[in-house]
N, C-alpha and C. Protein backbone atom coordinates (compact mmCIF):
# COMPACT_ATOMS: atom_id res chain seq x y z
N UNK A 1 -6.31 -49.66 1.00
CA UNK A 1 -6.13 -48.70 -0.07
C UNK A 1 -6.93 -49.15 -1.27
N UNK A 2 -7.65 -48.16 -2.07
CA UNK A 2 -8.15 -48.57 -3.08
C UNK A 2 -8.28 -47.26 -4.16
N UNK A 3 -7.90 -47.75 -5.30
CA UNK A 3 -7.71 -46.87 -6.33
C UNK A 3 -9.14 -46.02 -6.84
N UNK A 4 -9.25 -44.91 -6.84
CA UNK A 4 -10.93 -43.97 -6.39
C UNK A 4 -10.91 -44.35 -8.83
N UNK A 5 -9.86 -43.36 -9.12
CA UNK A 5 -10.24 -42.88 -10.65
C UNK A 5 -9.06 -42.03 -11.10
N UNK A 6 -9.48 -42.63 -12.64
CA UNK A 6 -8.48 -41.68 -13.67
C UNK A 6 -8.51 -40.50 -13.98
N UNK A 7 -7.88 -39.21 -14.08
CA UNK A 7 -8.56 -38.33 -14.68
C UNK A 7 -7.78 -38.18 -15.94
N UNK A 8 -8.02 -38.26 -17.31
CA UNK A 8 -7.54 -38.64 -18.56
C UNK A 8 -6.65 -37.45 -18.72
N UNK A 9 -7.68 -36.33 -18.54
CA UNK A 9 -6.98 -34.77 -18.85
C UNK A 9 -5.69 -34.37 -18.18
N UNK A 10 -5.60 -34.52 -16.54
CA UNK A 10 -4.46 -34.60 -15.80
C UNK A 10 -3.61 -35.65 -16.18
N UNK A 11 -3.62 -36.74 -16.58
CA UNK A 11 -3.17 -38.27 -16.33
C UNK A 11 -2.70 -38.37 -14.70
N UNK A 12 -3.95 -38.52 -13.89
CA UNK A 12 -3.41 -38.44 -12.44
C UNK A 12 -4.17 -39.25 -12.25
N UNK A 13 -3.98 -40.76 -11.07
CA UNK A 13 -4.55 -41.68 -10.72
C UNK A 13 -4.73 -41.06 -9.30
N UNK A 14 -6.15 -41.35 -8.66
CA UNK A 14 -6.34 -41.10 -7.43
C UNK A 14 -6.62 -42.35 -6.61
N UNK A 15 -6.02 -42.13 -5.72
CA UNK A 15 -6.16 -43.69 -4.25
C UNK A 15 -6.48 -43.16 -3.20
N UNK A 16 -7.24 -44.11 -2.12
CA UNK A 16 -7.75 -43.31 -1.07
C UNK A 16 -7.35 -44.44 -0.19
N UNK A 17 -7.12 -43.70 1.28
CA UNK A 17 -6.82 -44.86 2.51
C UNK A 17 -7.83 -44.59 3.46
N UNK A 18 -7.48 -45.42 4.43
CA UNK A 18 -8.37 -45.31 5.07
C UNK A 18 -7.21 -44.74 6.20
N UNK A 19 -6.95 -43.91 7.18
CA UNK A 19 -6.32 -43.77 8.44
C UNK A 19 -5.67 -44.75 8.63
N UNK A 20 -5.68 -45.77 9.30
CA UNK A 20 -4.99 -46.78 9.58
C UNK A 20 -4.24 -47.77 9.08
N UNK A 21 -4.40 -47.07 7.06
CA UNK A 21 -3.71 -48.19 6.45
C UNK A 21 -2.51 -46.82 6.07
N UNK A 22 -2.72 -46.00 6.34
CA UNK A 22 -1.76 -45.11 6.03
C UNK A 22 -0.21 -45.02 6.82
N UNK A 23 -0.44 -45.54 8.16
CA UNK A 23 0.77 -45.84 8.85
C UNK A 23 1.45 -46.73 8.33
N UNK A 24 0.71 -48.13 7.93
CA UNK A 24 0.94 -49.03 7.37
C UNK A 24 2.17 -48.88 6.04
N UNK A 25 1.50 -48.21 5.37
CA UNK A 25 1.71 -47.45 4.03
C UNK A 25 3.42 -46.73 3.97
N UNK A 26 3.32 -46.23 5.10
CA UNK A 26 4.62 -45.44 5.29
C UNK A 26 5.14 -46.28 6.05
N UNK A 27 5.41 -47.09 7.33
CA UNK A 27 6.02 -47.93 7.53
C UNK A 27 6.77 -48.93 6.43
N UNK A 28 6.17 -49.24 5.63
CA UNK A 28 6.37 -50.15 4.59
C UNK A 28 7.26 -49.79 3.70
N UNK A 29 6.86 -48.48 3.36
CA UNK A 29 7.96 -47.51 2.14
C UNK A 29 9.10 -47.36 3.25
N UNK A 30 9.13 -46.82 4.47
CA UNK A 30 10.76 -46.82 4.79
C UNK A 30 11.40 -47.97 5.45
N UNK A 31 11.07 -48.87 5.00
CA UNK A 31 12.36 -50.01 5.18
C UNK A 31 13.35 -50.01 3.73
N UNK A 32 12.66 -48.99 2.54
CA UNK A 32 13.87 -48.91 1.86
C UNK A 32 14.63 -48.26 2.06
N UNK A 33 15.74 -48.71 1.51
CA UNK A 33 15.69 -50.08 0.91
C UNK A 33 16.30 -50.69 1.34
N UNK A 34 16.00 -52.01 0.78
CA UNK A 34 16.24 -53.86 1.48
C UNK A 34 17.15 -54.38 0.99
N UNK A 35 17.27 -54.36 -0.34
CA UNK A 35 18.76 -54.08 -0.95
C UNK A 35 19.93 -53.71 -1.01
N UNK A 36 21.35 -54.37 -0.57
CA UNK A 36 22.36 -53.37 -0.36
C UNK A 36 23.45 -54.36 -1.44
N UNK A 37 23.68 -53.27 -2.10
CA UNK A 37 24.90 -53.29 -3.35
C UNK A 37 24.22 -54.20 -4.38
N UNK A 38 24.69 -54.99 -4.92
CA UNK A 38 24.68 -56.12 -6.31
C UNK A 38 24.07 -57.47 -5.78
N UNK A 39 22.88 -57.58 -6.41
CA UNK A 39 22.80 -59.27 -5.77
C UNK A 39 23.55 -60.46 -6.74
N UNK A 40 24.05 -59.94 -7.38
CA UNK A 40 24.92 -60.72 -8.38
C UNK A 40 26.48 -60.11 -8.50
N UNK A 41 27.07 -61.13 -9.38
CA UNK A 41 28.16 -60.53 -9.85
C UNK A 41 28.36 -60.32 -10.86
N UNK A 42 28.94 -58.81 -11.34
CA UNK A 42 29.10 -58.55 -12.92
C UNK A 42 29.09 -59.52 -13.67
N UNK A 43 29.61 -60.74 -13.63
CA UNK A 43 30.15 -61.13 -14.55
C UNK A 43 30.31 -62.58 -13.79
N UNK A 44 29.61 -63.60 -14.46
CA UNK A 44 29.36 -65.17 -14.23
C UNK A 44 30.90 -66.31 -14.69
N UNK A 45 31.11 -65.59 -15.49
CA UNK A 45 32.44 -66.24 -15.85
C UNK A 45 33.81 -65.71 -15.60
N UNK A 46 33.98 -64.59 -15.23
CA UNK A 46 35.10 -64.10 -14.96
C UNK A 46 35.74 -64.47 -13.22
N UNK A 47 36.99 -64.71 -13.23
CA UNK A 47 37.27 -64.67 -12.11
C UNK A 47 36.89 -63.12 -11.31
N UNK A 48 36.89 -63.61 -10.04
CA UNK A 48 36.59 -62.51 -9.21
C UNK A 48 37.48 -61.25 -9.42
N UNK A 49 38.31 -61.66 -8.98
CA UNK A 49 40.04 -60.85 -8.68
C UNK A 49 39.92 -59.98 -10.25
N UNK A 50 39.35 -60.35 -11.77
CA UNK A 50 39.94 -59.52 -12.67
C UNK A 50 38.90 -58.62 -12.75
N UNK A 51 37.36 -58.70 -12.13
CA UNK A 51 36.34 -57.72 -12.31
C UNK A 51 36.09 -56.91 -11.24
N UNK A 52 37.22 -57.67 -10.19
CA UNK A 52 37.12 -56.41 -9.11
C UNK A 52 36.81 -55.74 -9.06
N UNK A 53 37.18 -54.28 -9.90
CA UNK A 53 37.22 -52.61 -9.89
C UNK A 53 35.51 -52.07 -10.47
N UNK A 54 35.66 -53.51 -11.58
CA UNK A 54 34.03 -53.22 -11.99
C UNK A 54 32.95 -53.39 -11.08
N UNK A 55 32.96 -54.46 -10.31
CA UNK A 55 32.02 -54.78 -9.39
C UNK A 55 32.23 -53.69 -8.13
N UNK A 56 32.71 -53.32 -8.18
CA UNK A 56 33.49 -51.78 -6.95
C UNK A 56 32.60 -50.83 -7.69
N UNK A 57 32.50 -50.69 -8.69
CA UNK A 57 31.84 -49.69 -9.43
C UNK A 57 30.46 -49.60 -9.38
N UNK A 58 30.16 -50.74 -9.41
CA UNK A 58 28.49 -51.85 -9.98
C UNK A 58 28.15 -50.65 -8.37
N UNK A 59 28.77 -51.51 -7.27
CA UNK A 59 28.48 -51.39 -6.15
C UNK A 59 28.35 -49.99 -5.34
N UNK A 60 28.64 -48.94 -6.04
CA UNK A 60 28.99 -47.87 -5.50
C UNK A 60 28.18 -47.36 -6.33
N UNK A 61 27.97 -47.62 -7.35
CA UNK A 61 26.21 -47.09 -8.09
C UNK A 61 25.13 -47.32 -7.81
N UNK A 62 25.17 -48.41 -7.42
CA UNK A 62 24.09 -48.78 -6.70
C UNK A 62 23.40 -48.09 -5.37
N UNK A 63 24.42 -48.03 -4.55
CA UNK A 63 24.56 -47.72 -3.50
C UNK A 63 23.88 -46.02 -3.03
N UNK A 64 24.55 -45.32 -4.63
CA UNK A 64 24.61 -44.02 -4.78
C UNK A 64 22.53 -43.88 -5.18
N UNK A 65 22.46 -44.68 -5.92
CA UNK A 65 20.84 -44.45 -6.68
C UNK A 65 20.30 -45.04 -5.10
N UNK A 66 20.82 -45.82 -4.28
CA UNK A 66 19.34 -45.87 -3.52
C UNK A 66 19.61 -45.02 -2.71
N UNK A 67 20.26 -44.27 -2.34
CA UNK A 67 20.41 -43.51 -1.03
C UNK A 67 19.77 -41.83 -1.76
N UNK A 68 19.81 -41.74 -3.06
CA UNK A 68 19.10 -40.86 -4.02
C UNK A 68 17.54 -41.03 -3.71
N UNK A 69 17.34 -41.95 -4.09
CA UNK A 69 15.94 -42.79 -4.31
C UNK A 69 15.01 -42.78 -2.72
N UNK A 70 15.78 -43.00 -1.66
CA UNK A 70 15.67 -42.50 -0.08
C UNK A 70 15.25 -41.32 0.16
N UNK A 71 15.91 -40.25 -0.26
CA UNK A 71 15.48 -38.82 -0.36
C UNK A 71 14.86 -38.75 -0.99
N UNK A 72 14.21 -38.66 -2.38
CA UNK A 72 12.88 -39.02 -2.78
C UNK A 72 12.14 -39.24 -2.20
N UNK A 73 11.90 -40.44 -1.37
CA UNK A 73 10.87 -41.00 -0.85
C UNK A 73 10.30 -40.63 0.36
N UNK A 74 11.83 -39.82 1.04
CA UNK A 74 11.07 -38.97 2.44
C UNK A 74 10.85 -37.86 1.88
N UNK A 75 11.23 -37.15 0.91
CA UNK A 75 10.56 -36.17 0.47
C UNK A 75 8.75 -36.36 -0.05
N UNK A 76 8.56 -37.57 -0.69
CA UNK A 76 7.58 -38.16 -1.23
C UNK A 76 6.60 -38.71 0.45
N UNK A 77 6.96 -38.71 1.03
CA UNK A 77 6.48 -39.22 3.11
C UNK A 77 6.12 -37.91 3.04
N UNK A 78 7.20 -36.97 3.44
CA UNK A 78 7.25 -35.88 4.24
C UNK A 78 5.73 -34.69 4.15
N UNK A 79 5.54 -33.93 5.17
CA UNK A 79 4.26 -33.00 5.28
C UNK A 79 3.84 -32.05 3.66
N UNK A 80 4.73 -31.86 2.83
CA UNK A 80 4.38 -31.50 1.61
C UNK A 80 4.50 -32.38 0.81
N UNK A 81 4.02 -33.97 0.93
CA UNK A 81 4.51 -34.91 -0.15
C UNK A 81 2.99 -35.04 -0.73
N UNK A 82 2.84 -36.47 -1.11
CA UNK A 82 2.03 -37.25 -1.93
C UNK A 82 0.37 -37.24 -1.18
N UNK A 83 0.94 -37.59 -0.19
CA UNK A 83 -0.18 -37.98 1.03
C UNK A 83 -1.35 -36.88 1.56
N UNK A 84 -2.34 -36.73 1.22
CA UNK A 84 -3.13 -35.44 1.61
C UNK A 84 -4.26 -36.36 2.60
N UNK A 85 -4.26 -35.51 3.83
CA UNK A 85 -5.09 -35.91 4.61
C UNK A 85 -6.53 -35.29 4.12
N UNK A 86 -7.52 -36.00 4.46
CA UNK A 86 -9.33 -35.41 4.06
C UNK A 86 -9.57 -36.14 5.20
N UNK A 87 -10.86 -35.70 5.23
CA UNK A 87 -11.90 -35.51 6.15
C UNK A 87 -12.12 -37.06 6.65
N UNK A 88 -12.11 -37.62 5.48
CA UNK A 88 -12.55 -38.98 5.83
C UNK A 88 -11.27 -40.19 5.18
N UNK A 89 -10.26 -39.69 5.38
CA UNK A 89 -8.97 -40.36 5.06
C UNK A 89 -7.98 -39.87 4.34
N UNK A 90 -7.33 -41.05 3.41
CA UNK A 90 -6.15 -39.76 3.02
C UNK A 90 -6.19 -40.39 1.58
N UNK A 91 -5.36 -38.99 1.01
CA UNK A 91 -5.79 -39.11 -0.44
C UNK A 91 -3.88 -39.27 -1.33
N UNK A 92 -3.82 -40.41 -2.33
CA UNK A 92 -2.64 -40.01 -2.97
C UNK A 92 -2.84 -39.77 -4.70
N UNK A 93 -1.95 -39.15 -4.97
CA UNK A 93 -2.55 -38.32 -6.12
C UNK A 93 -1.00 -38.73 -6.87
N UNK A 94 -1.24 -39.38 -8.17
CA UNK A 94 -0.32 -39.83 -8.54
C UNK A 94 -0.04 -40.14 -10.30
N UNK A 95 0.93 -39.59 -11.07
CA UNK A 95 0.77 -39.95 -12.25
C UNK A 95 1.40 -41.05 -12.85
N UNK A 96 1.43 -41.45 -14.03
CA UNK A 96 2.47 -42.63 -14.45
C UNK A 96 3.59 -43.08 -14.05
N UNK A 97 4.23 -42.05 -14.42
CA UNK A 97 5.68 -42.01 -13.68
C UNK A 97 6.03 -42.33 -12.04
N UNK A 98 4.99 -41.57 -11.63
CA UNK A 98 5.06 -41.74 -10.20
C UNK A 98 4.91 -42.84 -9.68
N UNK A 99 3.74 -44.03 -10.13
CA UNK A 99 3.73 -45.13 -9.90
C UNK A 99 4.48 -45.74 -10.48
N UNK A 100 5.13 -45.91 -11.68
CA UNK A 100 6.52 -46.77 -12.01
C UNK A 100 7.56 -47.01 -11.03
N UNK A 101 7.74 -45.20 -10.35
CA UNK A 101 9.29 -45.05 -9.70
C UNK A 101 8.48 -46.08 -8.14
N UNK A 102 6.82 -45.49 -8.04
CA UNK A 102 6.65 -46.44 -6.42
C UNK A 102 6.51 -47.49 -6.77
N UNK A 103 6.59 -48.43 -7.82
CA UNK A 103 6.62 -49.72 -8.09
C UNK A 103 8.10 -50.17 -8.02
N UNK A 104 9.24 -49.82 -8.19
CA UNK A 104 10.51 -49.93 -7.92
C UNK A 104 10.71 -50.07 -6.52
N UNK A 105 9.95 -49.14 -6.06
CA UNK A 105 10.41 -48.77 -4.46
C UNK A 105 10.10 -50.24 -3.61
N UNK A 106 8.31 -50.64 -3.92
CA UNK A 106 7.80 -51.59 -3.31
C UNK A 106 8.34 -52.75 -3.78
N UNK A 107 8.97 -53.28 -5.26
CA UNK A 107 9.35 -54.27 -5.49
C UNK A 107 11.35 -54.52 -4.89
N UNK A 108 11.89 -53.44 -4.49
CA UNK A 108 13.18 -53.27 -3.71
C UNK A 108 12.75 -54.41 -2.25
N UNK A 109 11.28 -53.85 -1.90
CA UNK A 109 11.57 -54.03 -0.46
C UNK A 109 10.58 -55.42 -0.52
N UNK A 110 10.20 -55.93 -1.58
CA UNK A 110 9.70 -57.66 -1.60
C UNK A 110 10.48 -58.45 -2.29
N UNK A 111 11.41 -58.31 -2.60
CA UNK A 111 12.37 -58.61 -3.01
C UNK A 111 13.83 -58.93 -2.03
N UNK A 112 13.52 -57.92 -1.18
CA UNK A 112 14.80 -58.01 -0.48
C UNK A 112 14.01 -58.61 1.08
N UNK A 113 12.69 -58.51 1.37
CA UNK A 113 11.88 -59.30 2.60
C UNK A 113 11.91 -61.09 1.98
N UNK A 114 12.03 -61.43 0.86
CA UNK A 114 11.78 -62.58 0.33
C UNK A 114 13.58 -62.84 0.35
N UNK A 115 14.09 -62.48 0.54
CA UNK A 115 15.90 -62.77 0.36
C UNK A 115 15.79 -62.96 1.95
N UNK A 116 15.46 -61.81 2.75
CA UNK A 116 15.47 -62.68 4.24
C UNK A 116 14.93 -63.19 4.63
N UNK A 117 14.03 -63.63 4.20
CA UNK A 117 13.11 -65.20 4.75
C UNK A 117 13.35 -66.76 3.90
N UNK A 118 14.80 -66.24 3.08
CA UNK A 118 15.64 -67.23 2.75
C UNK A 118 15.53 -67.70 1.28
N UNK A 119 14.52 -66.88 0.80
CA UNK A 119 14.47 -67.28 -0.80
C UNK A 119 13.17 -68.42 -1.19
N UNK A 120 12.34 -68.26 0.01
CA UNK A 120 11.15 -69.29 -0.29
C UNK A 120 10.56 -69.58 -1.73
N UNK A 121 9.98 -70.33 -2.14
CA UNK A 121 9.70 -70.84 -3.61
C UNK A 121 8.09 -70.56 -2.96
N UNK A 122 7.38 -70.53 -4.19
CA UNK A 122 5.90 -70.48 -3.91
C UNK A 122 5.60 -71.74 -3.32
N UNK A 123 6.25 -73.20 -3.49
CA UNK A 123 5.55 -74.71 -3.29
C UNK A 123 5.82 -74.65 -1.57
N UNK A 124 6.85 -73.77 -1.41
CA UNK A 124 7.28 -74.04 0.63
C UNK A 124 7.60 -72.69 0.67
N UNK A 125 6.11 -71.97 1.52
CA UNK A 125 6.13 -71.25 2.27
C UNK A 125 7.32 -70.55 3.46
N UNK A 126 7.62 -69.64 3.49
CA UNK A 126 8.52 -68.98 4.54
C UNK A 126 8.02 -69.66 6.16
N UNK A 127 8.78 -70.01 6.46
CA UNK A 127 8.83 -70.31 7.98
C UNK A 127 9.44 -69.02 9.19
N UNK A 128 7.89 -69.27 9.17
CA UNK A 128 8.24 -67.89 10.68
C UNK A 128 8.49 -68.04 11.58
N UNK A 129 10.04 -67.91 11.96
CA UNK A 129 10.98 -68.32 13.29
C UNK A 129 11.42 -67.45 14.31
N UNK A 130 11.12 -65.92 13.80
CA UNK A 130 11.02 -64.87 14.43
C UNK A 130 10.34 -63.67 14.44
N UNK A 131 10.51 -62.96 15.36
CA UNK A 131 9.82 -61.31 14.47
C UNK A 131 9.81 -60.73 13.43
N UNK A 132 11.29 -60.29 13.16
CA UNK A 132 11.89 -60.09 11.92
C UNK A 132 11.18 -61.13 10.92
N UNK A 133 11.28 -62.17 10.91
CA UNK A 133 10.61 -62.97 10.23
C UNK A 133 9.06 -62.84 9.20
N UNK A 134 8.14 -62.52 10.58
CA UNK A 134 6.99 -61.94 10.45
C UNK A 134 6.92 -61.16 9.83
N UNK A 135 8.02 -59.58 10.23
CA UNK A 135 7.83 -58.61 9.72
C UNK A 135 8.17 -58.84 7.80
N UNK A 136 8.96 -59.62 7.79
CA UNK A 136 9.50 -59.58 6.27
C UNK A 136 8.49 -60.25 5.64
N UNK A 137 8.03 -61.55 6.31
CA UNK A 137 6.77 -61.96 5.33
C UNK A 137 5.62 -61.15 5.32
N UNK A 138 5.39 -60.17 6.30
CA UNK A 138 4.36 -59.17 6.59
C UNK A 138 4.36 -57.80 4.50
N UNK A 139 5.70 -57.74 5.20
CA UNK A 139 5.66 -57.22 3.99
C UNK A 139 5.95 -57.27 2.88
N UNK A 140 6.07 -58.43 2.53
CA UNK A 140 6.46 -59.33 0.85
C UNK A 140 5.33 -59.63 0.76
N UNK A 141 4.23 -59.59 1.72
CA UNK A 141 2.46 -59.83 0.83
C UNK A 141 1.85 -58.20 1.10
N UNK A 142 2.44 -57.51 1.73
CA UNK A 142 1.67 -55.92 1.75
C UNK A 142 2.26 -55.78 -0.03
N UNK A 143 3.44 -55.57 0.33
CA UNK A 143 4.36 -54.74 -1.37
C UNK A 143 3.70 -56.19 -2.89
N UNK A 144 3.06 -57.10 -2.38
CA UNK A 144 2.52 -57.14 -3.23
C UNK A 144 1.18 -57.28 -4.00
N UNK A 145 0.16 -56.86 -2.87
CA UNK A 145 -1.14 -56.21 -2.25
C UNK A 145 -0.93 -55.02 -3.51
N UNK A 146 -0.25 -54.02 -2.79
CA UNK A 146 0.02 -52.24 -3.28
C UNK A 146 0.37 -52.51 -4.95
N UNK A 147 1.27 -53.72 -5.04
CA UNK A 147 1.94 -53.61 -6.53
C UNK A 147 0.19 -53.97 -7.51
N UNK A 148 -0.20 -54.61 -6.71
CA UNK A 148 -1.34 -55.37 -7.93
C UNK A 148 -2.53 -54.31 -7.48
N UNK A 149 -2.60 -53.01 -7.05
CA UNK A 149 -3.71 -52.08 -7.20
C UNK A 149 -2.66 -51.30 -8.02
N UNK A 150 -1.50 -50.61 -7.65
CA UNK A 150 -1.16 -49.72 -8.72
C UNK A 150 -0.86 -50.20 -10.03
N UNK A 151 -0.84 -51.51 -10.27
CA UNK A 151 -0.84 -51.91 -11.54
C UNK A 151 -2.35 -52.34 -12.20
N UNK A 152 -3.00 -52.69 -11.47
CA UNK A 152 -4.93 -52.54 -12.12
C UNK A 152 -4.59 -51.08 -12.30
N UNK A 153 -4.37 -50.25 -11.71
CA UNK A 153 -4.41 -48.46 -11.91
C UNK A 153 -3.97 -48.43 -13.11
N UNK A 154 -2.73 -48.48 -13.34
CA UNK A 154 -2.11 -48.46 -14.90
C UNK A 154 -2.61 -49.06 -15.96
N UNK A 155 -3.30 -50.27 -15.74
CA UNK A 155 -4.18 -50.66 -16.77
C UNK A 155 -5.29 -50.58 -17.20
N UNK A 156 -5.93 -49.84 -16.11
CA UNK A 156 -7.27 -49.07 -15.96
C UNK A 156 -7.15 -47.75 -17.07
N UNK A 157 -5.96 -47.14 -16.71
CA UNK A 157 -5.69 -45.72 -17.35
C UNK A 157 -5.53 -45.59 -18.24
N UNK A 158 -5.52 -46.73 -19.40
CA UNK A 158 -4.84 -46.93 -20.65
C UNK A 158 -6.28 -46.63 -21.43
């Protein structure tokens, strides 16, 4: 994937794929999300038992925005979405906003591929012990490939 140009007047960033990175592309967006409920707890000092109802809450909001955020995104996949096929690959057509909300999306799912390959530190590498494995380190360096072109994009556009 590589970011083609700005158009100032629209504020629409254009990217182009090539065929084969486009499966890629969509494979990648629906493993969201990787995330399920709170990776924390409300509240660091409180006993568990008295923030219960809050963290019930935390959790059920959460829960509610990604399964929101899901439909979005197959709407955003789907045959009238983002994705326009051409002649010589495919085209995504995208404004500010749009890349903010797909920067959420991709940082959900490197975020949550880097939680299952155990929380590696940059100094010790993920150890690949299985498929799953692969696949998660596969895509904690794709989602952050995609994050550092749509963010040259955004800073390009300024």
């Amino acid at each position: 994937m590589k970011f083609e140009s700005f158009q100032a007047e629209s504020g629409q960033f254009i990217f182009r794929f090539e065929t084969r990175e486009v499966a890629f592309f969509r494979d990648l967006l629906l493993q969201y999300p990787m995330q399920h409920g709170a990776q924390r707890s409300i509240s660091a000092d409180a006993p568990a038992d008295e923030i219960a109802d809050e963290q019930h809450l935390l959790e059920e909001s959460l829960n509610e925005y990604r399964q929101k955020q899901r439909q979005e995104l197959e709407t955003f996949l789907g045959k009238d979405g983002r994705l326009v096929q051409e002649k010589n690959g495919w085209k995504l057509i995208l404004d500010g906003p749009g890349i903010d909300w797909l920067l959420q999306i991709l940082n959900d799912i490197r975020v949550g591929s880097w939680v299952q390959l155990g929380r590696p530190d940059m100094d010790s590498p993920a150890r690949i012990k299985s498929v799953d494995h692969l696949r998660h380190a596969t895509s904690l360096e794709l989602c952050g490939m995609l994050q550092s072109v749509f963010l040259n994009a955004l800073q390009r556009g300024k």
